[in-house]
Structures are given as structure tokens and as C-alpha cells.
C-alpha atoms as a PDB file:
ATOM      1  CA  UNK A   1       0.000   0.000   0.000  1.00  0.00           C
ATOM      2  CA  UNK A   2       3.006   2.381   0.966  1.00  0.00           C
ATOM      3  CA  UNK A   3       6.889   2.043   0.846  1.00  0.00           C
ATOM      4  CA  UNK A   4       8.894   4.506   2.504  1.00  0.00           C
ATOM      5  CA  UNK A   5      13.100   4.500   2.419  1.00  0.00           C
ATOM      6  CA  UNK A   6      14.757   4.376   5.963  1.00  0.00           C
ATOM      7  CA  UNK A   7      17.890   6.985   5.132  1.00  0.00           C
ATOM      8  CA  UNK A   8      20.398   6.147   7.754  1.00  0.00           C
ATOM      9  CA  UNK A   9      21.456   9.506  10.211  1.00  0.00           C
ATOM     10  CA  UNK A  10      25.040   9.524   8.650  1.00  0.00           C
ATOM     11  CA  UNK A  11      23.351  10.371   5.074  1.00  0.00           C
ATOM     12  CA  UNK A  12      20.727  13.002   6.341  1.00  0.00           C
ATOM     13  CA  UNK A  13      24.026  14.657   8.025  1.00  0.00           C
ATOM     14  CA  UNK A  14      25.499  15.280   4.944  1.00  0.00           C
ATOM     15  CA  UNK A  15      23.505  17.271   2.776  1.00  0.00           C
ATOM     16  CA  UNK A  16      25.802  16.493  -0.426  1.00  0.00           C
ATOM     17  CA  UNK A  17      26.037  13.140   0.230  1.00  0.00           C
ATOM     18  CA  UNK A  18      22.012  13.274   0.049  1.00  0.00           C
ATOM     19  CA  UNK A  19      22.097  15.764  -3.504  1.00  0.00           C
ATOM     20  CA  UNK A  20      24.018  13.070  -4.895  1.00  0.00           C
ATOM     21  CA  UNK A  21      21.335  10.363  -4.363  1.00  0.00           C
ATOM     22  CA  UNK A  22      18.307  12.298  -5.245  1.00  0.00           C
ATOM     23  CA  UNK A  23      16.999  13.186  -1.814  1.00  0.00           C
ATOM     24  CA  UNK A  24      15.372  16.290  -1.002  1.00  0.00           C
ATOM     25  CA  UNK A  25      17.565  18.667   0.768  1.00  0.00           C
ATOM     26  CA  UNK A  26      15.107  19.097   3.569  1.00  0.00           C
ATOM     27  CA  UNK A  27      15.192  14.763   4.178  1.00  0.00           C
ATOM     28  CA  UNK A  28      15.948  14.918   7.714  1.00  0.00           C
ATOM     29  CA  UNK A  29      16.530  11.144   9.572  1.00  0.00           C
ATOM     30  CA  UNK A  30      13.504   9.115  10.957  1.00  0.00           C
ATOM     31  CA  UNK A  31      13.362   6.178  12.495  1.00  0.00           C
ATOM     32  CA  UNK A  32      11.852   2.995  11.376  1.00  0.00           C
ATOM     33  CA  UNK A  33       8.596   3.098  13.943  1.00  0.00           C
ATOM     34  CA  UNK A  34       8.282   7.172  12.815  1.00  0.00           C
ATOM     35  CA  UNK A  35       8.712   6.245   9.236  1.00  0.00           C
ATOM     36  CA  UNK A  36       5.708   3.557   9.785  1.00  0.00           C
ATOM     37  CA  UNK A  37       3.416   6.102  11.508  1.00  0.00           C
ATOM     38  CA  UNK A  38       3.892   8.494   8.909  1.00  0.00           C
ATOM     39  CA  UNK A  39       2.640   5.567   6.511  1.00  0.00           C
ATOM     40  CA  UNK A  40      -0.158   4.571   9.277  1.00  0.00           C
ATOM     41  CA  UNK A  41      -1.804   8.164   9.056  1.00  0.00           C
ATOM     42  CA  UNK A  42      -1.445   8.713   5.049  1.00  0.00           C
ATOM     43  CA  UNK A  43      -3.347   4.993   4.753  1.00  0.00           C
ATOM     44  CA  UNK A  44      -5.681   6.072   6.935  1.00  0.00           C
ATOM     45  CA  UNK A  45      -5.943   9.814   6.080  1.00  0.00           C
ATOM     46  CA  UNK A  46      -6.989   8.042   2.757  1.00  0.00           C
ATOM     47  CA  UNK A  47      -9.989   7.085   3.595  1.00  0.00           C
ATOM     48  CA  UNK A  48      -8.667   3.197   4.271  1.00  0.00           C
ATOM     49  CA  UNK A  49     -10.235   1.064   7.261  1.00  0.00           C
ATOM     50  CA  UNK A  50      -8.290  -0.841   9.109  1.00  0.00           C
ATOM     51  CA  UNK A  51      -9.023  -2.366  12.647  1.00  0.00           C
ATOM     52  CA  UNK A  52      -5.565  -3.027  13.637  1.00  0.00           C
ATOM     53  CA  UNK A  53      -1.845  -2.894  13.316  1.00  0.00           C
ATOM     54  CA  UNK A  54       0.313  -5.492  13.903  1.00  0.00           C
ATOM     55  CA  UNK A  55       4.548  -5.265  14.301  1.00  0.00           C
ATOM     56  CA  UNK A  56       7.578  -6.943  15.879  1.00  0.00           C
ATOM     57  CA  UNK A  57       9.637  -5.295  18.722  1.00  0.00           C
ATOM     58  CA  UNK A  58      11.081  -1.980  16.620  1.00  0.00           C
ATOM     59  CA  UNK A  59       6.977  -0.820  16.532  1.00  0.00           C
ATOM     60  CA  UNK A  60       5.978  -2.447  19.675  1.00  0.00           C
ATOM     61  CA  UNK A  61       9.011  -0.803  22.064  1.00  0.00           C
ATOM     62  CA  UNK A  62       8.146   2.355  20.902  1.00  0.00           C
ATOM     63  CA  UNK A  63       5.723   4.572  22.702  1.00  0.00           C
ATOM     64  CA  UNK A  64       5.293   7.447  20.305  1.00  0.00           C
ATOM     65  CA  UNK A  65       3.553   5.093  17.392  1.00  0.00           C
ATOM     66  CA  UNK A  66       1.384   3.714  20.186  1.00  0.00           C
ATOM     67  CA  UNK A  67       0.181   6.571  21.021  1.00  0.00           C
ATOM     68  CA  UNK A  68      -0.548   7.858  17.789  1.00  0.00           C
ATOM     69  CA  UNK A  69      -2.426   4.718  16.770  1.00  0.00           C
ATOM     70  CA  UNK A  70      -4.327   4.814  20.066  1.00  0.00           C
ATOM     71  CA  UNK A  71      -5.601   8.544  19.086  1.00  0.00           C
ATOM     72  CA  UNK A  72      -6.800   7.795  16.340  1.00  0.00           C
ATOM     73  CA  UNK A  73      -8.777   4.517  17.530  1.00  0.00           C
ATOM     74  CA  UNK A  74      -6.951   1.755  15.858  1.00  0.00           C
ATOM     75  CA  UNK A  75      -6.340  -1.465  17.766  1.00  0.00           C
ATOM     76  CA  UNK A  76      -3.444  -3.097  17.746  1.00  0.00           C
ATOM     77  CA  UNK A  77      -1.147  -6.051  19.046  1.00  0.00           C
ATOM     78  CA  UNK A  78       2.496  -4.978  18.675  1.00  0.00           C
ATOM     79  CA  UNK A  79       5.628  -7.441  19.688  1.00  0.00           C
ATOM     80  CA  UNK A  80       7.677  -6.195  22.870  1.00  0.00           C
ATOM     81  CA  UNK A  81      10.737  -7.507  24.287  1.00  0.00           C
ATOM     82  CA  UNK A  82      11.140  -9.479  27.540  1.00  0.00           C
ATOM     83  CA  UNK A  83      12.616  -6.782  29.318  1.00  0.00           C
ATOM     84  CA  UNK A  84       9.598  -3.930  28.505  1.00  0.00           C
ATOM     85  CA  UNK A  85       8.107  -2.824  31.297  1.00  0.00           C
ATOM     86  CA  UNK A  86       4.019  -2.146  32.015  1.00  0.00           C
ATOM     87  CA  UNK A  87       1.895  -1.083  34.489  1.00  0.00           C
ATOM     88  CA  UNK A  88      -0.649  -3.591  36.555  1.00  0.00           C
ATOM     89  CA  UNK A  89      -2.797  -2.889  39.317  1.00  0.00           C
ATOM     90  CA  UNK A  90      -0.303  -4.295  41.037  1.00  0.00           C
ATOM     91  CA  UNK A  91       2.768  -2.356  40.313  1.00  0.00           C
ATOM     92  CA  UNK A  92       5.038  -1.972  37.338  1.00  0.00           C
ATOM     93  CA  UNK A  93       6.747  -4.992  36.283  1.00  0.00           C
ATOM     94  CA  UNK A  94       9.292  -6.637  33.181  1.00  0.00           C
ATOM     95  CA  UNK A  95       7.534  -8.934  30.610  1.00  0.00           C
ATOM     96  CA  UNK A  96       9.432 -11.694  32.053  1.00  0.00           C
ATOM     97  CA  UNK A  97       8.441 -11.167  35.839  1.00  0.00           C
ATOM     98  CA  UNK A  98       4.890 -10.930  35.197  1.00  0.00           C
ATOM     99  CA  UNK A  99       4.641 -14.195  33.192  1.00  0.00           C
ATOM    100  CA  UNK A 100       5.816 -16.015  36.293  1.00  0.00           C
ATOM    101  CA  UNK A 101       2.852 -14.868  38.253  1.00  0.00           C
ATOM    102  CA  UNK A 102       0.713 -16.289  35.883  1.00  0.00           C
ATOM    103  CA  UNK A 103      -1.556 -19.181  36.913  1.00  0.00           C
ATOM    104  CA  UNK A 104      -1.672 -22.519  34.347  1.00  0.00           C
ATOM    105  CA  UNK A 105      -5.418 -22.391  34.533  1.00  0.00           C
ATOM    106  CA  UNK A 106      -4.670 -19.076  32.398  1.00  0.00           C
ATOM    107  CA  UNK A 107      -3.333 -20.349  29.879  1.00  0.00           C
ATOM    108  CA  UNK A 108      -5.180 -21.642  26.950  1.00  0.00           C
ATOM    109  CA  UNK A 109      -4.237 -23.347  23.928  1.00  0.00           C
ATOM    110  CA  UNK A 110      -5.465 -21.565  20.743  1.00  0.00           C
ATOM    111  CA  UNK A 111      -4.566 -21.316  17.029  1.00  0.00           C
ATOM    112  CA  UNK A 112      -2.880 -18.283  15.605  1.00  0.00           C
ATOM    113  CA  UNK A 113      -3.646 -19.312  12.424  1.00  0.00           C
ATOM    114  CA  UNK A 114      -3.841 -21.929   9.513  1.00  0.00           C
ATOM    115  CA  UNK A 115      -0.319 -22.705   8.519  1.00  0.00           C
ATOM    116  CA  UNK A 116       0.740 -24.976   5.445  1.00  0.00           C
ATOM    117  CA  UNK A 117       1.689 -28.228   8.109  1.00  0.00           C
ATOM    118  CA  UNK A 118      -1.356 -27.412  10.408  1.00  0.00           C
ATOM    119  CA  UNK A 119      -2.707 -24.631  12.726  1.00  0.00           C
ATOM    120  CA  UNK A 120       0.201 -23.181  14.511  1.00  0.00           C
ATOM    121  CA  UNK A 121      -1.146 -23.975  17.970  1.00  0.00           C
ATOM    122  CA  UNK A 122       0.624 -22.019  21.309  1.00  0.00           C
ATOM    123  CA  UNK A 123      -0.460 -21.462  24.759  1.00  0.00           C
ATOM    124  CA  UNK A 124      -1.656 -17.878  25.272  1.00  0.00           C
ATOM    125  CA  UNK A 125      -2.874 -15.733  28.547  1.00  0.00           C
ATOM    126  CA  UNK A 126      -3.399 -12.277  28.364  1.00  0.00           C
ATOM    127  CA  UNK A 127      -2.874  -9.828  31.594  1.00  0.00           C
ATOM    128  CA  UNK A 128      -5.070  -6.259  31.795  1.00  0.00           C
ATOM    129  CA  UNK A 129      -2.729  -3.798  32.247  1.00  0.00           C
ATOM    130  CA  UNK A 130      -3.414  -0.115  34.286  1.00  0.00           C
ATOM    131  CA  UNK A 131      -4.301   2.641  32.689  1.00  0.00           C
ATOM    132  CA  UNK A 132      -6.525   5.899  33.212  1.00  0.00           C
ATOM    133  CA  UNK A 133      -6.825   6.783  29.637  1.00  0.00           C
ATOM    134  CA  UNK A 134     -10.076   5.072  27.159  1.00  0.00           C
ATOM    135  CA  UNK A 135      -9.690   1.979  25.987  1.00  0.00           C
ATOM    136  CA  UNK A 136      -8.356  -1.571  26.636  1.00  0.00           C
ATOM    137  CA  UNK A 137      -4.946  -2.797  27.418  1.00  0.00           C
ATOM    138  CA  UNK A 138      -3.345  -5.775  28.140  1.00  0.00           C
ATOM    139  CA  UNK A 139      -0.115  -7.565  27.982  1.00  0.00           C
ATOM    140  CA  UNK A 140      -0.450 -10.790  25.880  1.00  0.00           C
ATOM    141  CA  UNK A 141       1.764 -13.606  26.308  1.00  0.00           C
ATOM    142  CA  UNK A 142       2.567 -16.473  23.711  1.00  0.00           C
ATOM    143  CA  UNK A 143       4.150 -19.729  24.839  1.00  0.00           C
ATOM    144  CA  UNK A 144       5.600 -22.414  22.587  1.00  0.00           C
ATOM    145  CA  UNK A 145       4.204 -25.767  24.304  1.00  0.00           C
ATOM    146  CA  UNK A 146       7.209 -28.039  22.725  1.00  0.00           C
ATOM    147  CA  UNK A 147      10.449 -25.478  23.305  1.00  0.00           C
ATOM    148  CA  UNK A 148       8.373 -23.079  26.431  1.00  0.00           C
ATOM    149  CA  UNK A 149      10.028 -20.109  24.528  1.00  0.00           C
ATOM    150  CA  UNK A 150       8.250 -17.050  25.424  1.00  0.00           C
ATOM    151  CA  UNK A 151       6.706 -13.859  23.234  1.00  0.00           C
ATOM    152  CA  UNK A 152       5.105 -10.749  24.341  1.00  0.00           C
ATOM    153  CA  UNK A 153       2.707  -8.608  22.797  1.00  0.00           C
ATOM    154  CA  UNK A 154       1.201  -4.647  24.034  1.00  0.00           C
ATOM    155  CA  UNK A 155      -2.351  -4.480  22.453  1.00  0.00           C
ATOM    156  CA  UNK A 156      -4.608  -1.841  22.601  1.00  0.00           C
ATOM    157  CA  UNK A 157      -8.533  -1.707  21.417  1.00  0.00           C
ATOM    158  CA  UNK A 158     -10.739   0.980  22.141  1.00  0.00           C
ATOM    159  CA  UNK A 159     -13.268  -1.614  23.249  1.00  0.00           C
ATOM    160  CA  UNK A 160     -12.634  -5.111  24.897  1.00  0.00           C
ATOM    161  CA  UNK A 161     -11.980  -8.052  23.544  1.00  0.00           C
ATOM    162  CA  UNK A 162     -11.798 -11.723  23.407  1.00  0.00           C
ATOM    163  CA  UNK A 163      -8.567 -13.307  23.675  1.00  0.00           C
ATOM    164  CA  UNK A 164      -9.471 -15.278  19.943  1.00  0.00           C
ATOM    165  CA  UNK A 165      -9.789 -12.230  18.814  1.00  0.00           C
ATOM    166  CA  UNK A 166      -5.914 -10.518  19.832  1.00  0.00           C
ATOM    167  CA  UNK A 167      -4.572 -13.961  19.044  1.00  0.00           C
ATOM    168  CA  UNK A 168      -5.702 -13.975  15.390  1.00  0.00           C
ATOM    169  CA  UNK A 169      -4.270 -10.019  15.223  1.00  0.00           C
ATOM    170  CA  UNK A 170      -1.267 -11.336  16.221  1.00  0.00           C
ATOM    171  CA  UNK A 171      -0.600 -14.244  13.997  1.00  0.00           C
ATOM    172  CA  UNK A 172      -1.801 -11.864  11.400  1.00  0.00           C
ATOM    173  CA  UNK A 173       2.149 -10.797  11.399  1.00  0.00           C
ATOM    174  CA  UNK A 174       3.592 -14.181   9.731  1.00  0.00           C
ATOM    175  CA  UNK A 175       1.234 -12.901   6.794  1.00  0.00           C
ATOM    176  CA  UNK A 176       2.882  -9.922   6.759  1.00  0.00           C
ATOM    177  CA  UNK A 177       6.450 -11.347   6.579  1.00  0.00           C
ATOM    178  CA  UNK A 178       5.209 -13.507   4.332  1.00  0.00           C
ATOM    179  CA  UNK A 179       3.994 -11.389   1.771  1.00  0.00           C
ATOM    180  CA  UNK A 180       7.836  -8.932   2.249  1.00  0.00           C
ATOM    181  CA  UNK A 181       9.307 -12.606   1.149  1.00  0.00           C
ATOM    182  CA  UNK A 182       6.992 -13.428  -1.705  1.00  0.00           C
ATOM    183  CA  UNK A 183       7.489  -9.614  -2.883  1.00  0.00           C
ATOM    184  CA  UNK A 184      11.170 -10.271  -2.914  1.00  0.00           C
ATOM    185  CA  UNK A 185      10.881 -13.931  -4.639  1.00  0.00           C
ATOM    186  CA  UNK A 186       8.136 -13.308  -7.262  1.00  0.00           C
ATOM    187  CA  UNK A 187       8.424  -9.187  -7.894  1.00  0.00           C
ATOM    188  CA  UNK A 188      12.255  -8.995  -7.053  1.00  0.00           C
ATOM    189  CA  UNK A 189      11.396  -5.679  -4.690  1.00  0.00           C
ATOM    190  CA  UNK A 190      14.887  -6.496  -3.133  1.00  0.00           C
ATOM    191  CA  UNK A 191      16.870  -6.158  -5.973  1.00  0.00           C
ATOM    192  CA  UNK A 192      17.546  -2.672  -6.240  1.00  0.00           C
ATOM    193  CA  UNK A 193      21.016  -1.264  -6.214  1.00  0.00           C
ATOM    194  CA  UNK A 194      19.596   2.100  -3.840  1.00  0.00           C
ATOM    195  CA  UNK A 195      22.095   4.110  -5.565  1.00  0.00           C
ATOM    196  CA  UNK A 196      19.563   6.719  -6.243  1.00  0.00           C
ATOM    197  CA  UNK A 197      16.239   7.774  -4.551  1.00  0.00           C
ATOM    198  CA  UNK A 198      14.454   8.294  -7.391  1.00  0.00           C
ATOM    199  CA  UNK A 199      15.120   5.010  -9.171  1.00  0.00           C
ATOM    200  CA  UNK A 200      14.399   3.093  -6.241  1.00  0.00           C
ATOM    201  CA  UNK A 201      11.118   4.665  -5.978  1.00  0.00           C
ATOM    202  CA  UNK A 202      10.344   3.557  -8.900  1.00  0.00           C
ATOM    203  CA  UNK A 203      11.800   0.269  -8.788  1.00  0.00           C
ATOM    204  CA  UNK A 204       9.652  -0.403  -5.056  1.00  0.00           C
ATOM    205  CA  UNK A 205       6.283   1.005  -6.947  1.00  0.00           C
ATOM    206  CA  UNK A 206       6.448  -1.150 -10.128  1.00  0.00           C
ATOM    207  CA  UNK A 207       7.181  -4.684  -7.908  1.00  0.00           C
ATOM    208  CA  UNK A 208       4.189  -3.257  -5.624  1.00  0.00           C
ATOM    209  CA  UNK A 209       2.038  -3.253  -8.317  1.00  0.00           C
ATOM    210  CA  UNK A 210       3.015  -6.540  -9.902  1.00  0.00           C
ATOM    211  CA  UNK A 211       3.047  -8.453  -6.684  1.00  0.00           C
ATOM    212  CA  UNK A 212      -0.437  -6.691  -6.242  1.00  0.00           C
ATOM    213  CA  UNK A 213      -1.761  -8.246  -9.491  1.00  0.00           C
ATOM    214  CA  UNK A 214      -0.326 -11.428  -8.392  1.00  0.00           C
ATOM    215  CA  UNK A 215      -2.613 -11.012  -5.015  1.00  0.00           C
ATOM    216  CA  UNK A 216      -5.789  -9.661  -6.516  1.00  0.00           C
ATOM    217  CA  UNK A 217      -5.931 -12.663  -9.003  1.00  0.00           C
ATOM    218  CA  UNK A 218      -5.587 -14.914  -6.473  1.00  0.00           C
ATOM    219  CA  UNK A 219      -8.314 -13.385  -4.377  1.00  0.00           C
ATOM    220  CA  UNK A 220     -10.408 -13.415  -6.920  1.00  0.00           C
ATOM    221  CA  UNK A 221      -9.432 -17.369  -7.733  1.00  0.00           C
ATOM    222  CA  UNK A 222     -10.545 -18.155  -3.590  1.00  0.00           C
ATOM    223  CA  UNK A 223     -13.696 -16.755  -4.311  1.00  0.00           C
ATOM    224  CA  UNK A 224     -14.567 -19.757  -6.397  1.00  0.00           C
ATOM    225  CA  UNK A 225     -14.851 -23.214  -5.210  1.00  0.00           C
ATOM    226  CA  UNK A 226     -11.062 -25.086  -5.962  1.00  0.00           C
ATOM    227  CA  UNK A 227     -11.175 -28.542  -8.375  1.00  0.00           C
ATOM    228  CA  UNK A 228     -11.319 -31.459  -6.174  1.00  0.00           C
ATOM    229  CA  UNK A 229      -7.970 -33.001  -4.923  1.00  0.00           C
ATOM    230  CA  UNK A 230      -6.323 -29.209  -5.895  1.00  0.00           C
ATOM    231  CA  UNK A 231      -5.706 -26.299  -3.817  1.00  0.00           C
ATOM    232  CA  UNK A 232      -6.184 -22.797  -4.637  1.00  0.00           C
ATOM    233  CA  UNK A 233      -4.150 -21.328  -6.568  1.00  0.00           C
ATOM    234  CA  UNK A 234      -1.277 -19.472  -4.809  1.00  0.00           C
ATOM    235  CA  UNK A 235       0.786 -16.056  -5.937  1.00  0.00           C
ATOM    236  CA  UNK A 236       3.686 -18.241  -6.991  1.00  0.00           C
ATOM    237  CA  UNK A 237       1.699 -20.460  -9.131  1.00  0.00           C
ATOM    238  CA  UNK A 238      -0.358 -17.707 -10.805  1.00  0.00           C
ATOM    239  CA  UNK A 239       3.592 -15.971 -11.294  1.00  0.00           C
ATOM    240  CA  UNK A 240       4.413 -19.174 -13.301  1.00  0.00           C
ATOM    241  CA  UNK A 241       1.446 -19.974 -14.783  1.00  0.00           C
ATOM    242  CA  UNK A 242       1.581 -15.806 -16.142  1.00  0.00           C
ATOM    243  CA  UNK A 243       4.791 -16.026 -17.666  1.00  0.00           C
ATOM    244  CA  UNK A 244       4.791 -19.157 -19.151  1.00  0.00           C
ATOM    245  CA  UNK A 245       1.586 -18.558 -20.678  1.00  0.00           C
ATOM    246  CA  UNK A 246       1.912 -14.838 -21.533  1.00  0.00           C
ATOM    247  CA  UNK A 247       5.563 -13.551 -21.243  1.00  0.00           C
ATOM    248  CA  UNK A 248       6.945 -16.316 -22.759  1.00  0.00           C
ATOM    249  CA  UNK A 249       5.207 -19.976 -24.262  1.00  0.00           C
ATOM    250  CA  UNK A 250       7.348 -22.437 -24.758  1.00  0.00           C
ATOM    251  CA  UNK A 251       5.281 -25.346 -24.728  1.00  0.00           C
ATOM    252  CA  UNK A 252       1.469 -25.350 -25.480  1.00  0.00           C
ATOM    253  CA  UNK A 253      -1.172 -24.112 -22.988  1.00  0.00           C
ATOM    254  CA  UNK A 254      -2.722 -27.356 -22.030  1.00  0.00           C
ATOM    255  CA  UNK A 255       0.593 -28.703 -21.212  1.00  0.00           C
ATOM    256  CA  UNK A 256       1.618 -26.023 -18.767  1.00  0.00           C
ATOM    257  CA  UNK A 257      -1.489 -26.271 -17.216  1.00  0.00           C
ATOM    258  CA  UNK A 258      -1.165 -29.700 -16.711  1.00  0.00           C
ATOM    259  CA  UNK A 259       1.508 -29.421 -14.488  1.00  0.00           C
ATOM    260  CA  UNK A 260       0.064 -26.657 -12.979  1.00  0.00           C
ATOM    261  CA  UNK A 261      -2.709 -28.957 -11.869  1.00  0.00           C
ATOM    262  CA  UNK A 262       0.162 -31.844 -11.202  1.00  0.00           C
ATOM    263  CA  UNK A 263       1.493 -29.120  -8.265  1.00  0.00           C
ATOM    264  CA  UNK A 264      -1.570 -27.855  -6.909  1.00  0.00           C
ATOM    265  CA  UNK A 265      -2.880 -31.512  -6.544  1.00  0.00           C
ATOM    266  CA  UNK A 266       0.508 -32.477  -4.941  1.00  0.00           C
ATOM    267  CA  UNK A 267       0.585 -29.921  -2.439  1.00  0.00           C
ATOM    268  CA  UNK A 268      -3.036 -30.421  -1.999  1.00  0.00           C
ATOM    269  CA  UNK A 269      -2.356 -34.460  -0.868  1.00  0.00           C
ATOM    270  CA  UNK A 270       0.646 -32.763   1.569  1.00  0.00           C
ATOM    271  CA  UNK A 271      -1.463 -30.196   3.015  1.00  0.00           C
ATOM    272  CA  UNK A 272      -4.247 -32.748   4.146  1.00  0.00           C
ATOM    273  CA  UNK A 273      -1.406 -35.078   5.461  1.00  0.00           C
ATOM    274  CA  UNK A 274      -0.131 -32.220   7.762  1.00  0.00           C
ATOM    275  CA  UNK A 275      -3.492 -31.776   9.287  1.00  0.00           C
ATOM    276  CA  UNK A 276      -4.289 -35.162   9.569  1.00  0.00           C
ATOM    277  CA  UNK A 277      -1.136 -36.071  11.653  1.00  0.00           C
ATOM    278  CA  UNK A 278      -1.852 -32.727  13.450  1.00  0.00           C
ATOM    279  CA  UNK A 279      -5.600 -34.285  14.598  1.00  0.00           C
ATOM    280  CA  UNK A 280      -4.317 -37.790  15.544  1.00  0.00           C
ATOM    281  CA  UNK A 281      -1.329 -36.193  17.634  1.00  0.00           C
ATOM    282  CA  UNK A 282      -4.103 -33.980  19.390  1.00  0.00           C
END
């Protein structure tokens, strides 16, 4: 939806360095969670809805985008480190310390979402944290049932809600860093030289907009029911399927699609085994 170009403080510091590379004279440095609420406000300053924001430590850890998502209403469930601090009724504690006050019959075992070898499945409990201002806001904590490694999470909402509901926001992240990965693999937006500010621009927009072909077709391609024994078709098969049938044929349509169809119905027989050894382990 938005790109913006994280200009490290020893280029903004030297204002010929920055000429040279195309960047305006008054470019001044920003940090990553600044650069991200700038973005934030202009999607939403749009017109866009959007319920919630999700992020890893960099966003969570830093209090200035909270706060600016919080006036403006939008929920969200943003990574923190084990050592952040927040206020209970009970005092102010670390992540880490508070997690060892909780009791096991507050943990519950929920999915975070539908993964390719099963729903990834973690312990979660959730802790309200003080706070005179509107809203709701709690301390979410994920634990891996195999390994017991531990993540945190700050959410806010300006209404409560059910734990299902900050779980899902929160595995709503792997989506994210999936999509930065398939952007790099199918649209190469990592293979710019960023010797210039300008080209790079231009470079970022035009693999935004053809990974954002890739992802309307295939939202329009789950909207119908998939063959039997196939599943839907995915970015990376609609990428192949494109330029082997448009940018460059070699072989004959019916033979491409063919082993189009060969994939899809292979991954299709892996994905069910994945699930099914999921349910019999459960």
C-alpha cells in the first residue's frame, strides 16, 4: 500500500552526500517506527479502514507510534521484548516477571492461524494492564508448548476483547512477513542497487504493483470453489502460470497447465497429510 526509504542519520548529516542520491535537501533522519506512523496516518488519512496494526519489537518498544495509533482509535497487538516494562494494578513490572505470576489455569491453547503443516497452535494468557486513559490494554503472552520459549505482545482496542480475537491479530504478522518474502521472490522488490532515490522509488512502486496483481488474481481465484484433490491457486503459481503462458510460451497451454494442476494436486495431498497427523497427535 506504501513504501517509505529508511535513510540512515550519517546520510541526512550530509547534505551532499544526500544531492548526490536524489533526496530532497530538507530529508531529515527518521526512524523505522516514525517512518511507519507516517505511513499509518497517510493509509488512513486516505480514507482506508483498518481495525488493527500489527509489528515486531522496533513498533511495539516504541511509545510514540502507540500513542498515535491509540488517538486515532486503531487497535493493535504490537511485539515487545522481555525486558519492557508495564503497568498492573499491582505495580510496574518486566515482561518476564509478570509471566511467572501467571496461573496454568490461564493459559489456553489456541490457534494463531492456519499454517501450510497445520494450525500453529501455542499457549496464550493475556494480563489487563493499568491505565486511566479510554480503551483496553493488556499484555499478551505467547508460549511455545514443545520449546516453552516465550513472546510478548502490548495491544490496545478501544473496546474489549476476546482473547481469539488478539490472538488472530497477532498471527496476522507471519502474513505480513510472508507477503515482504513473496514480494522479494516473485516481484524482485529487493533487488535494487539504492544508488539513487528516485530510481528506487520507482523500482519499489512497479514490484508493488506486480506483486499486487499477483494477489488480486488470487483473491479473486478463492472466491470460487477449488477442483477437487487441488488447492487454490497461490501467488507463486499464478507468477508461473503468467509467464509461461503470456511472457513467454514455450510449450502449449494445455501442457503447462497440466503441471500446474500436477502441483496444486501435490501440495493439496501434503497439506491434508499435515493436518491429519496434526488431529491424531491432538
Amino acid at each position: 500500500m506504501d513504501r517509505e526509504l529508511y535513510v540512515p542519520r550519517s546520510w541526512t548529516s550530509d547534505p551532499d552526500r544526500c544531492r548526490d542520491a536524489g533526496l530532497d535537501l530538507d530529508t531529515v533522519f527518521a526512524t523505522k517506527p516514525e517512518l511507519a506512523t507516517r505511513m499509518v496516518a497517510r493509509f488512513l488519512d486516505a480514507g482506508h479502514l483498518a481495525a488493527w496494526v500489527a509489528g515486531d519489537e522496533v513498533y511495539g518498544g516504541n511509545p510514540k507510534l502507540r500513542t498515535a495509533l491509540e488517538e486515532r482509535g486503531t487497535g493493535y497487538v504490537l511485539a515487545v521484548a522481555c525486558s519492557h516494562e508495564v503497568t498492573t494494578g499491582a505495580g510496574r513490572f518486566r515482561a518476564d516477571t509478570l509471566t511467572k505470576k501467571v496461573p496454568k489455569r490461564a493459559w489456553q491453547e489456541l490457534s494463531a492461524g492456519a499454517g501450510a503443516k497445520g494450525h500453529r497452535l501455542y499457549d496464550w494468557a493475556v494480563i489487563d494492564l493499568a491505565d486511566p486513559r479510554p480503551g483496553s490494554r493488556q499484555l499478551l503472552i505467547r508460549r511455545n508448548s514443545s520449546t516453552g520459549e516465550l513472546a510478548y505482545y502490548r495491544c490496545y482496542s478501544p473496546a474489549p476483547v476476546p482473547l481469539t480475537v488478539l490472538v488472530r491479530v497477532a498471527g496476522s504478522r507471519w502474513r505480513v512477513e510472508e507477503f515482504f518474502q513473496s514480494g522479494k521472490g516473485l516481484a524482485a522488490l529487493d533487488e535494487h542497487q539504492v544508488r539513487r532515490y528516485a530510481s528506487w522509488s520507482r523500482w519499489v512502486t512497479l514490484a508493488m504493483l506486480a506483486h499486487a496483481f499477483l494477489a488480486v488474481v488470487r483473491a479473486d481465484e478463492h472466491t470460487r470453489p477449488a477442483p477437487d484433490a487441488l488447492i487454490p491457486l497461490t501467488c507463486n503459481e499464478i507468477q508461473r502460470l503468467f509467464i509461461t503462458l503470456v511472457v513467454r510460451p514455450v510449450h502449449d497451454a494445455a501442457h503447462r497447465l497440466g503441471w500446474s494442476e500436477w502441483r496444486r494436486r501435490h501440495q493439496a495431498r501434503s497439506q491434508a497429510s499435515h493436518y491429519r497427523r496434526q488431529t491424531t497427535q491432538a
